[in-house]
PDB file of N, CA and C in Angstrom:
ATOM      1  N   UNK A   1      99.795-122.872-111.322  1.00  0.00           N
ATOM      2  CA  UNK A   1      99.211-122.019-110.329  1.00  0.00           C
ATOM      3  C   UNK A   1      97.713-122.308-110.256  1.00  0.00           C
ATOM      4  N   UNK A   2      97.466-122.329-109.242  1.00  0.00           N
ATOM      5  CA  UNK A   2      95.660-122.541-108.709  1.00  0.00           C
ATOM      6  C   UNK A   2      94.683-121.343-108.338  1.00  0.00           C
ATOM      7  N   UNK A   3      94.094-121.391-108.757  1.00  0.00           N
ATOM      8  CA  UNK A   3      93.077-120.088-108.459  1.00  0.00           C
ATOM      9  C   UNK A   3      91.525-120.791-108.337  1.00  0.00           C
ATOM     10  N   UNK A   4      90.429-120.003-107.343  1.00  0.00           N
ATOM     11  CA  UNK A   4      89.463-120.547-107.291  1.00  0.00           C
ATOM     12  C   UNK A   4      89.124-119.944-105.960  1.00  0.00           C
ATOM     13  N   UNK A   5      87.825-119.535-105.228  1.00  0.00           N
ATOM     14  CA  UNK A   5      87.291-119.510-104.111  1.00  0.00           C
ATOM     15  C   UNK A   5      88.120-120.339-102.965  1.00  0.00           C
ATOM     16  N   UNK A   6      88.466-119.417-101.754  1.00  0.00           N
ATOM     17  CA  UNK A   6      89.381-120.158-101.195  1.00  0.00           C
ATOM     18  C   UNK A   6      91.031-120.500-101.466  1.00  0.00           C
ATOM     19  N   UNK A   7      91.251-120.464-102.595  1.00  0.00           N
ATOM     20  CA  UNK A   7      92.947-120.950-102.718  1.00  0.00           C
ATOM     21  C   UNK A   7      93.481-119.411-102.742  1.00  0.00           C
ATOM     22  N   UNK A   8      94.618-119.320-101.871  1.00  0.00           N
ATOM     23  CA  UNK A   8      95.415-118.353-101.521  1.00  0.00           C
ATOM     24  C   UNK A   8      96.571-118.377-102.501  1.00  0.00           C
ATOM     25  N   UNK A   9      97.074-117.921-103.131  1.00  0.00           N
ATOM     26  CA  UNK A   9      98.394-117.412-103.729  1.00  0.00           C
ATOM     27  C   UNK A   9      99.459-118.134-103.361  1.00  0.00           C
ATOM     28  N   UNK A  10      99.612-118.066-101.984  1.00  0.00           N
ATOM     29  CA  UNK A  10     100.646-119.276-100.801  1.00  0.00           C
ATOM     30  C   UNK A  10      99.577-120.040-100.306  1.00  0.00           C
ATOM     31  N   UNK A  11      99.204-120.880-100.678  1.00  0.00           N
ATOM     32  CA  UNK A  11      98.300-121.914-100.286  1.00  0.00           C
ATOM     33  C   UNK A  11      98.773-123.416 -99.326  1.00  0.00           C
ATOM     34  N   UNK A  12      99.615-123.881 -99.985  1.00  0.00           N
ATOM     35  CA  UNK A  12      99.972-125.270 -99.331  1.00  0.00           C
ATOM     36  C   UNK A  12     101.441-125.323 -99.907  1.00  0.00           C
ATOM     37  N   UNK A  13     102.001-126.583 -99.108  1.00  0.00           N
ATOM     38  CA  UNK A  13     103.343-126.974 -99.757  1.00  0.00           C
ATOM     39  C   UNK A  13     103.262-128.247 -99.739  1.00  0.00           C
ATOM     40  N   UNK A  14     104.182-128.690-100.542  1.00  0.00           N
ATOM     41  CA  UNK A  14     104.095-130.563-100.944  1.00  0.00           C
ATOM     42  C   UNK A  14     105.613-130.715-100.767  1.00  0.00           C
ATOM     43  N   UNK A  15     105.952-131.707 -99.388  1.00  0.00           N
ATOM     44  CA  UNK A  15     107.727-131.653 -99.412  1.00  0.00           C
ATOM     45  C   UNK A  15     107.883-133.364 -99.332  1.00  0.00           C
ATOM     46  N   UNK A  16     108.793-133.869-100.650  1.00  0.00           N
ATOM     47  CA  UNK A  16     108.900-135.037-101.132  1.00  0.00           C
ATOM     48  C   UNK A  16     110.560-135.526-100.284  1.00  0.00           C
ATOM     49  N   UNK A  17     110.426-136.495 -99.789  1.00  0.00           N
ATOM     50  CA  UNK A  17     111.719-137.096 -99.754  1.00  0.00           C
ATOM     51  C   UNK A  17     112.108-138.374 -99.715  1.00  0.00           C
ATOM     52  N   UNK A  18     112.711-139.222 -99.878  1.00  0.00           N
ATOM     53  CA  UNK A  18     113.120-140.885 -99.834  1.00  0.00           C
ATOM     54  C   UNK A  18     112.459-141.577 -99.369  1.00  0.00           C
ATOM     55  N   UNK A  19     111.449-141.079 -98.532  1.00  0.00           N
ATOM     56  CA  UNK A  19     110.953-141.596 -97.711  1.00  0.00           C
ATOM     57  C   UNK A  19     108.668-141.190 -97.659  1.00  0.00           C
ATOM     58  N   UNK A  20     108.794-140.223 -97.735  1.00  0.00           N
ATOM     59  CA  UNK A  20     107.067-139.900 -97.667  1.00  0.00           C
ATOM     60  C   UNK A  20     107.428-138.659 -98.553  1.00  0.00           C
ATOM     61  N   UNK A  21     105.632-138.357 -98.913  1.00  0.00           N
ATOM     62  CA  UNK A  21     105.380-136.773 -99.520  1.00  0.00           C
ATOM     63  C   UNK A  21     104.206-136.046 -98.081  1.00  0.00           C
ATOM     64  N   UNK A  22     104.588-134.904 -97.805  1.00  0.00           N
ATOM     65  CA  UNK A  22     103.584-134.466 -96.919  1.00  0.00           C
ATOM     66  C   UNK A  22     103.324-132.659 -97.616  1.00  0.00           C
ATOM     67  N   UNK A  23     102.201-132.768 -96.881  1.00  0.00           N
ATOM     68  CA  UNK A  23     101.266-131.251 -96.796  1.00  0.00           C
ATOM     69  C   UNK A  23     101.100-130.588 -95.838  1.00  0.00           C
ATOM     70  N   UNK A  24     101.689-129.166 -96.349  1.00  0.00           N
ATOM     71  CA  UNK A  24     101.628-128.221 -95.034  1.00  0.00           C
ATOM     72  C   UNK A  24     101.069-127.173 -95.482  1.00  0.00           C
ATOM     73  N   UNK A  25      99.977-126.579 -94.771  1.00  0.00           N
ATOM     74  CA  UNK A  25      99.258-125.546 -95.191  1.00  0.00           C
ATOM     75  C   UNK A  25     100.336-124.017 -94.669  1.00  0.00           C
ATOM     76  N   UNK A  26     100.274-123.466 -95.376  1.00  0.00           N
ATOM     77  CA  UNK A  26     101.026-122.192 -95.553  1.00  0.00           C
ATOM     78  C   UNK A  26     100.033-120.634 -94.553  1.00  0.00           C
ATOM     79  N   UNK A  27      99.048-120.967 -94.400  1.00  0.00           N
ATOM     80  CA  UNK A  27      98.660-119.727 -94.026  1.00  0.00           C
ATOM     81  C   UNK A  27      97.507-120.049 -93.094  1.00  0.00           C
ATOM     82  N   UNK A  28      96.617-119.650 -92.013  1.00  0.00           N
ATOM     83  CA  UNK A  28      95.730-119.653 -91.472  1.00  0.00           C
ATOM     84  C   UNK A  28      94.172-120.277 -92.339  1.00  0.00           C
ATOM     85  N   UNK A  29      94.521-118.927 -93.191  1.00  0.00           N
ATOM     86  CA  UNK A  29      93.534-118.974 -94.154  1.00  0.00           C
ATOM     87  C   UNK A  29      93.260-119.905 -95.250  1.00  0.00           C
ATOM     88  N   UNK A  30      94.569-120.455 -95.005  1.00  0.00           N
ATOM     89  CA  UNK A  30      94.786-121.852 -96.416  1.00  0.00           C
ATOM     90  C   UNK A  30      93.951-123.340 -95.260  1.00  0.00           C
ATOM     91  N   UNK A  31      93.844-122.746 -94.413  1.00  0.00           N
ATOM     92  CA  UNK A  31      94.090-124.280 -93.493  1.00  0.00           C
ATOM     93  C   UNK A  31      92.519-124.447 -93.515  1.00  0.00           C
ATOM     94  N   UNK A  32      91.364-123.302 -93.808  1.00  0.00           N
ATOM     95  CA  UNK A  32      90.222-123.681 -93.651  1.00  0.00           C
ATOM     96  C   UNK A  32      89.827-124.006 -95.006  1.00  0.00           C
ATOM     97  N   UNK A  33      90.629-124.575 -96.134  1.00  0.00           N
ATOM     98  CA  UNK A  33      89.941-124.346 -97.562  1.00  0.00           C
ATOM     99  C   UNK A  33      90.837-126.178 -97.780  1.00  0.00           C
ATOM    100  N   UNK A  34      91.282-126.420 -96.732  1.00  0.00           N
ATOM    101  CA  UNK A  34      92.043-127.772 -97.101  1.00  0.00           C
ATOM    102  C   UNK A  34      91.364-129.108 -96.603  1.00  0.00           C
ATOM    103  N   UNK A  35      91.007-130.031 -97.633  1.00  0.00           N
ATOM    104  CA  UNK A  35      90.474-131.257 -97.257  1.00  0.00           C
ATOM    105  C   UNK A  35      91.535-132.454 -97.548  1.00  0.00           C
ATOM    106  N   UNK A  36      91.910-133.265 -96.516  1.00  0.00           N
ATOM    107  CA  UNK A  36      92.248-134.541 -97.326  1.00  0.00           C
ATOM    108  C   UNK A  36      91.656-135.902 -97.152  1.00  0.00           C
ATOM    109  N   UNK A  37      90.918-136.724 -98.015  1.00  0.00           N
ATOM    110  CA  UNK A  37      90.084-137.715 -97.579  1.00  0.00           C
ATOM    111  C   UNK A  37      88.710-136.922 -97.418  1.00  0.00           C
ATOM    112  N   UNK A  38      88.323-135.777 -97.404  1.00  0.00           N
ATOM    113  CA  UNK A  38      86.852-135.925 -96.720  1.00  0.00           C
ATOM    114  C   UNK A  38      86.922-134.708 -95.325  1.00  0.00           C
ATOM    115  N   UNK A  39      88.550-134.629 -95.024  1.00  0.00           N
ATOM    116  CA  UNK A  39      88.395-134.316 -93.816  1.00  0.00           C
ATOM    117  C   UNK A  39      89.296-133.279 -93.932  1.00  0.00           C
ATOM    118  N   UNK A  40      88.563-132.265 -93.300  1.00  0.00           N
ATOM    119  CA  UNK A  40      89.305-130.888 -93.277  1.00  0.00           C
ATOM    120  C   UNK A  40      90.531-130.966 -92.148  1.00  0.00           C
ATOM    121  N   UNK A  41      91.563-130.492 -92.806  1.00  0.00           N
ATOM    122  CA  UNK A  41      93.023-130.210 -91.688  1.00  0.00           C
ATOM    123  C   UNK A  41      92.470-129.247 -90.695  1.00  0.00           C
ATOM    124  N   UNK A  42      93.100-129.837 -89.658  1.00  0.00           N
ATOM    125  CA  UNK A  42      92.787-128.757 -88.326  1.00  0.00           C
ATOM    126  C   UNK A  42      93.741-128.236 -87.776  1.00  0.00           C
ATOM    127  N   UNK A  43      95.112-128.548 -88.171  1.00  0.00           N
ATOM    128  CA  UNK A  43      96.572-127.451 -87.364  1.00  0.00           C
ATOM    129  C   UNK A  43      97.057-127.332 -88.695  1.00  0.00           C
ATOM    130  N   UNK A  44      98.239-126.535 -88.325  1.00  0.00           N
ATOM    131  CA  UNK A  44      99.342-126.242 -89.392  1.00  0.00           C
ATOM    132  C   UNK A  44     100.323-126.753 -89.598  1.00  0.00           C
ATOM    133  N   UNK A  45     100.227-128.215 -88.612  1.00  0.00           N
ATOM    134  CA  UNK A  45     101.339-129.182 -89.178  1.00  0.00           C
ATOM    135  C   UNK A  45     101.245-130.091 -90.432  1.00  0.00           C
ATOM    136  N   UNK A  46     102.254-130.294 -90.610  1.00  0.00           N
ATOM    137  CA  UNK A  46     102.269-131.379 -92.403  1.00  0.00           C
ATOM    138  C   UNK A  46     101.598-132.609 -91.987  1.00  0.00           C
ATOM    139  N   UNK A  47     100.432-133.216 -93.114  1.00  0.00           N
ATOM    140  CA  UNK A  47      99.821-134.810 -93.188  1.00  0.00           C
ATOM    141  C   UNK A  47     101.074-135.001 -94.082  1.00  0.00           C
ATOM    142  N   UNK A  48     101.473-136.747 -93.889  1.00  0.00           N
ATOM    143  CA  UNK A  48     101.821-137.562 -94.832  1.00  0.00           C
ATOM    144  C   UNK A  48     100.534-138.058 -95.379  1.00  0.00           C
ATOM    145  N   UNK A  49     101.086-137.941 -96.502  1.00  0.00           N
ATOM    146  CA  UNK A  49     100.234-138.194 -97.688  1.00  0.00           C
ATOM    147  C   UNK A  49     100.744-139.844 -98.273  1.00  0.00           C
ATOM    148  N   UNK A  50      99.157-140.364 -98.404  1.00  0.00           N
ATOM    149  CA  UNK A  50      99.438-141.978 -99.052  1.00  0.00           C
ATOM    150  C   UNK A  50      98.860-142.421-100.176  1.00  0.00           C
ATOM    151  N   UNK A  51      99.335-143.230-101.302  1.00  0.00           N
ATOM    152  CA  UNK A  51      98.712-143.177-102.562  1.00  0.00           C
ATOM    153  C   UNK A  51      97.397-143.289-102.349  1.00  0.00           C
ATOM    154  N   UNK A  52      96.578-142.621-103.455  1.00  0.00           N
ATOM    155  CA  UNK A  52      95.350-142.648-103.507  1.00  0.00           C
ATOM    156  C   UNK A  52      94.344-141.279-102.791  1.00  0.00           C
ATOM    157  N   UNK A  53      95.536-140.679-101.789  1.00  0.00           N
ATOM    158  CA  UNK A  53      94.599-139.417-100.870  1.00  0.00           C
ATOM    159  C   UNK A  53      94.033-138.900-102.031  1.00  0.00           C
ATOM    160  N   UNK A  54      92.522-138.299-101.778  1.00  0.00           N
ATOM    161  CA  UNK A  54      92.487-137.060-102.663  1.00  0.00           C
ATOM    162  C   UNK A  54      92.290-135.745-101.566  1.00  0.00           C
ATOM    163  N   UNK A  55      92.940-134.592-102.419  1.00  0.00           N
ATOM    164  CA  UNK A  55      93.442-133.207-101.882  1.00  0.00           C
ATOM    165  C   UNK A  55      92.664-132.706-102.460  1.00  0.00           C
ATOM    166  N   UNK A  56      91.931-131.711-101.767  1.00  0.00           N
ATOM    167  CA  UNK A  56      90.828-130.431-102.192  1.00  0.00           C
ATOM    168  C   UNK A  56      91.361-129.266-101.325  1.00  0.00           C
ATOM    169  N   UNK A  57      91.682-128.870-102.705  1.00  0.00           N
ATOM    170  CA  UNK A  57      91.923-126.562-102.122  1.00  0.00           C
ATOM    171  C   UNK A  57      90.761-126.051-102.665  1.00  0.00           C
ATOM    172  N   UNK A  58      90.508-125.364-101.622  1.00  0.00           N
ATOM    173  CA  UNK A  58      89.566-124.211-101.610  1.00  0.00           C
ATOM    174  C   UNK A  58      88.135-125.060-102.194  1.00  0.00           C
ATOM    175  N   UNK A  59      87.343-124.520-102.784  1.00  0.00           N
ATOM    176  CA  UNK A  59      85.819-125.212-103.148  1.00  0.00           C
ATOM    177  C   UNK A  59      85.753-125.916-104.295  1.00  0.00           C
ATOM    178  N   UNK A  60      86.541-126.321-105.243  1.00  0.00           N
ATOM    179  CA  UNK A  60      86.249-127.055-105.751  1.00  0.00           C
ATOM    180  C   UNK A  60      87.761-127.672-107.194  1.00  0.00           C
ATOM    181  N   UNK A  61      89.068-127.636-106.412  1.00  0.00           N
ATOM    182  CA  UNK A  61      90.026-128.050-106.772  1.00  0.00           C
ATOM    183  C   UNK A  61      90.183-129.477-106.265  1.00  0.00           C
ATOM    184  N   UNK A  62      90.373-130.831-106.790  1.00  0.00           N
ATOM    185  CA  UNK A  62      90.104-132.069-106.375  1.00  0.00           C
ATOM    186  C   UNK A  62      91.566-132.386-107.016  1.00  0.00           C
ATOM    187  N   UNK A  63      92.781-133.126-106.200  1.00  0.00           N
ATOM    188  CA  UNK A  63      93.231-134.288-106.724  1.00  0.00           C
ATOM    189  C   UNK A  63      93.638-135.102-105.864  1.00  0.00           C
ATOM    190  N   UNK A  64      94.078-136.192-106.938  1.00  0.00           N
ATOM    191  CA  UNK A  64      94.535-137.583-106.292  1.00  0.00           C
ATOM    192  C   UNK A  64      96.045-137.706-106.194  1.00  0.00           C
ATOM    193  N   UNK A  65      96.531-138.131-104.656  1.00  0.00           N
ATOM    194  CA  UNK A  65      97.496-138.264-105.023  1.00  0.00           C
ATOM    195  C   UNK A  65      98.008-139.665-105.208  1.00  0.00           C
ATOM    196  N   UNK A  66      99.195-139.568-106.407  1.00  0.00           N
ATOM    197  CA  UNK A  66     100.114-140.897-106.753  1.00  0.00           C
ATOM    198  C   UNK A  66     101.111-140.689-106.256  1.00  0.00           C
ATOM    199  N   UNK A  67     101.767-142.146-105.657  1.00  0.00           N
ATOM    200  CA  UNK A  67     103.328-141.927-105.736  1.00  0.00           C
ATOM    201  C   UNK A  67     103.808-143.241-105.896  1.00  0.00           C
TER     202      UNK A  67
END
């Protein structure tokens, strides 16, 4: 579980399948605390995610993703 300025309780989701991993922000409020690359999400649809993204929730949660 994540906690920190910005990260919501229901924050994001990570949905893996055979094929890609993507990110979908869960709430309005999750969508202004989400960076990937540098660059803040602007709808509430899912990014595919590619090795190496790094993901920032809220102000100062950082990772990288592998796959």
């Amino acid at each position: 579980m994540l906690g920190g300025i910005g990260v919501q309780s229901q924050h994001a989701q990570f949905d893996t399948n055979d094929k890609q991993t993507t990110l979908k922000p869960l709430s309005e409020e999750a969508l202004k605390f989400i960076y990937v690359n540098g660059e803040k999400l602007k709808s509430m649809k899912a990014v595919v995610l590619k090795p190496n993204d790094r993901i920032i929730f809220g102000t100062g949660s950082c990772f990288l993703f592998r796959n």
